[in-house]
N, C-alpha and C. Protein backbone atom coordinates (compact mmCIF):
# COMPACT_ATOMS: atom_id res chain seq x y z
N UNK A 1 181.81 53.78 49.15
CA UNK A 1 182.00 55.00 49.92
C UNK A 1 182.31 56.15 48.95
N UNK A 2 181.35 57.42 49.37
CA UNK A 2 181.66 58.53 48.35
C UNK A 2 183.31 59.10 48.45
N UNK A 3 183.94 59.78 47.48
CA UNK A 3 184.95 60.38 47.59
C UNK A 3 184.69 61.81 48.51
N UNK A 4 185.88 61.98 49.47
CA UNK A 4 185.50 62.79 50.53
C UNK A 4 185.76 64.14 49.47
N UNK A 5 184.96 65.22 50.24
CA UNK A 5 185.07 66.37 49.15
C UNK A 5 186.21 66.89 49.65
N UNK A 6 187.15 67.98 49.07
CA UNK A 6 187.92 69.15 49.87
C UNK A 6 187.16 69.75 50.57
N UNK A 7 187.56 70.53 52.26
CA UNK A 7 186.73 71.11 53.10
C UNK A 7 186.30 72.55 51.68
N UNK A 8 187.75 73.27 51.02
CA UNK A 8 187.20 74.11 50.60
C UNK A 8 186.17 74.14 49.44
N UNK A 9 185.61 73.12 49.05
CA UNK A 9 184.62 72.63 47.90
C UNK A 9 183.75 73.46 48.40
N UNK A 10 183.72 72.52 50.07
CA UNK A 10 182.03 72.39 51.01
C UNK A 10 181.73 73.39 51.50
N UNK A 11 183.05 74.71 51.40
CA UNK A 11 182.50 75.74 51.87
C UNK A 11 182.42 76.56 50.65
N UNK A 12 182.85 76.82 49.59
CA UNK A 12 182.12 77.39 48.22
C UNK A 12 181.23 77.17 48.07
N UNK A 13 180.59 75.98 48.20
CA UNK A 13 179.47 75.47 47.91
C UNK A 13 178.20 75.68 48.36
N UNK A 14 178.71 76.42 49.79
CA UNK A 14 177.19 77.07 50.72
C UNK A 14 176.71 78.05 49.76
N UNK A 15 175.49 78.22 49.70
CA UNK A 15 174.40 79.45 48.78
C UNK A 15 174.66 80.09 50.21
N UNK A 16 174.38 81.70 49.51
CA UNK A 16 174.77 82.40 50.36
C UNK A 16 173.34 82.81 51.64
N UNK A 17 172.29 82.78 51.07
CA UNK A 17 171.21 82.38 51.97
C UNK A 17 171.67 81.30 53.22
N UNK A 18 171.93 80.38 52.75
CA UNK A 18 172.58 79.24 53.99
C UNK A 18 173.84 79.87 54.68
N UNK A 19 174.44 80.23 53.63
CA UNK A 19 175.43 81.06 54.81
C UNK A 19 174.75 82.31 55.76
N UNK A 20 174.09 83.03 55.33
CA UNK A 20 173.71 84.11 56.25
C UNK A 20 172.80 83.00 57.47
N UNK A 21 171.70 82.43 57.47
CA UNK A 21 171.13 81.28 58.00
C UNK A 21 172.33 80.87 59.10
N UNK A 22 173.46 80.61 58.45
CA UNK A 22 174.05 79.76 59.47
C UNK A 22 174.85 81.13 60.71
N UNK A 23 175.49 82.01 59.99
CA UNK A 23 175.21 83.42 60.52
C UNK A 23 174.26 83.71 61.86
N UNK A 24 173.28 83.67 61.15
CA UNK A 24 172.09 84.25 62.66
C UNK A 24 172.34 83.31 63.46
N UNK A 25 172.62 81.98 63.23
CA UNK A 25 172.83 80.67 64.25
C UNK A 25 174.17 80.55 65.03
N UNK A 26 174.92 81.26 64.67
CA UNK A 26 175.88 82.02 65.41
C UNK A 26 177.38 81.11 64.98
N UNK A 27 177.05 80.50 63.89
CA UNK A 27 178.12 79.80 62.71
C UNK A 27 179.03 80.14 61.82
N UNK A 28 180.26 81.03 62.48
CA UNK A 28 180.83 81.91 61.06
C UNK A 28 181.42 80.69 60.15
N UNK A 29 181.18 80.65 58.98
CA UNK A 29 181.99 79.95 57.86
C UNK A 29 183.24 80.36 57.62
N UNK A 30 183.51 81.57 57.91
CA UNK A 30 184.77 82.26 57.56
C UNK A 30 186.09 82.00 58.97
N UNK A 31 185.14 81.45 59.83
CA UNK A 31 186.19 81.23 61.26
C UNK A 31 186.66 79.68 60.88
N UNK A 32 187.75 79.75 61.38
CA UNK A 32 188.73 78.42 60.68
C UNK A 32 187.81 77.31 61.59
N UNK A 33 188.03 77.64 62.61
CA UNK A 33 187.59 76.40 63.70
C UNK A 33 186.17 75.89 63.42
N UNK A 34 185.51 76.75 63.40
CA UNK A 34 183.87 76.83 62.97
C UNK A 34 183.83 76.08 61.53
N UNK A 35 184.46 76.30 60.76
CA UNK A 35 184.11 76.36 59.33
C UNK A 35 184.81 74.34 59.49
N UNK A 36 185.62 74.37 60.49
CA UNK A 36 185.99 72.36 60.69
C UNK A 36 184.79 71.74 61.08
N UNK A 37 184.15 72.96 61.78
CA UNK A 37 183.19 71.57 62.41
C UNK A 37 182.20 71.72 61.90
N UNK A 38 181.85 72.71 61.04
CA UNK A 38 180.90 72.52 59.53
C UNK A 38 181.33 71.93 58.46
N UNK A 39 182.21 71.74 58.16
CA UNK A 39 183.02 71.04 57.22
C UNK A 39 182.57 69.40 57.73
N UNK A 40 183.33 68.99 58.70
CA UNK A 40 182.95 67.84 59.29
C UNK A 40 181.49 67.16 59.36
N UNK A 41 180.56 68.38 59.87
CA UNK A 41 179.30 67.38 60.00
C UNK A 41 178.84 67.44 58.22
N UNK A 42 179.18 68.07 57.52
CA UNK A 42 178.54 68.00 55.96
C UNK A 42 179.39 66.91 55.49
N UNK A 43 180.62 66.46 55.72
CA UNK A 43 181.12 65.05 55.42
C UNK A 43 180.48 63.87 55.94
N UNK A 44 179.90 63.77 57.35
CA UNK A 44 179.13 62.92 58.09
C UNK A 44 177.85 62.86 57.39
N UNK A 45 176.82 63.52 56.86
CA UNK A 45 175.86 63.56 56.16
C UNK A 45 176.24 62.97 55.02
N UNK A 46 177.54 63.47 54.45
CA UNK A 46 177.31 62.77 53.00
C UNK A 46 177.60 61.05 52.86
N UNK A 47 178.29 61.14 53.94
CA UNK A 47 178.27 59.44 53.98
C UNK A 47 177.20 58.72 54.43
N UNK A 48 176.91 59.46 55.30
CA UNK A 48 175.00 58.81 55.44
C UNK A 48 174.04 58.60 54.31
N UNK A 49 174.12 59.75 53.78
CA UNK A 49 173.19 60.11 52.79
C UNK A 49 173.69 58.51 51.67
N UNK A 50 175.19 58.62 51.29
CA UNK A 50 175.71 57.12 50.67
C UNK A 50 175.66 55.87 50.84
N UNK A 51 175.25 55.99 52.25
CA UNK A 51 175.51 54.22 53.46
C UNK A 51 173.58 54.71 52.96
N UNK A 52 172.97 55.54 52.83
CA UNK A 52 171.51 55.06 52.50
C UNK A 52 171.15 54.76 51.18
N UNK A 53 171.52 55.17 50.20
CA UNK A 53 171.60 54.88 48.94
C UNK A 53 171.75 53.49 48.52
N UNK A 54 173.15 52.91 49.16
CA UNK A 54 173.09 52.11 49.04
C UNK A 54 172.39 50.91 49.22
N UNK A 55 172.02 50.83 50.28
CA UNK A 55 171.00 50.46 51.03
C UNK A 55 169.52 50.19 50.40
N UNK A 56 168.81 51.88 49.83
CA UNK A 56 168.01 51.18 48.66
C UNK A 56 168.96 50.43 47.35
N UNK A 57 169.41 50.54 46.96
CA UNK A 57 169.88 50.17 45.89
C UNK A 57 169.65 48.24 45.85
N UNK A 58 170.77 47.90 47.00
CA UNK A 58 170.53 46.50 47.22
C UNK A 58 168.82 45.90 47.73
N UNK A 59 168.02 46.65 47.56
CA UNK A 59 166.88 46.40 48.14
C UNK A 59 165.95 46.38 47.08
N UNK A 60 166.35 47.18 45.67
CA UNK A 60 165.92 47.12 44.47
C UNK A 60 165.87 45.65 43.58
């Protein structure tokens, strides 16, 4: 299992294109509440993205 990031990593980490993007989608990054439940689903991805990795890996 990956090490979970800090929420504030995951939100430095947006390019600011993706932030405006998430913007028009009506997603402030800068709103606390908003910015949890973007925070949250980019933690859910990254463990996916890891639970698949692995996955090839043992298949190698």
């Amino acid at each position: 299992m990956p090490r979970r990031r800090p929420a504030a990593q995951i939100l430095r980490e947006v390019p600011p294109r993706v932030r405006a993007g998430l913007l028009r989608l009506g997603l402030d990054p800068d709103d606390p509440a908003q910015a949890r439940l973007f925070v949250e689903g980019v933690r859910v991805a990254d463990e996916l993205i890891a639970e698949e990795a692995t996955r090839d890996a043992e298949r190698a």
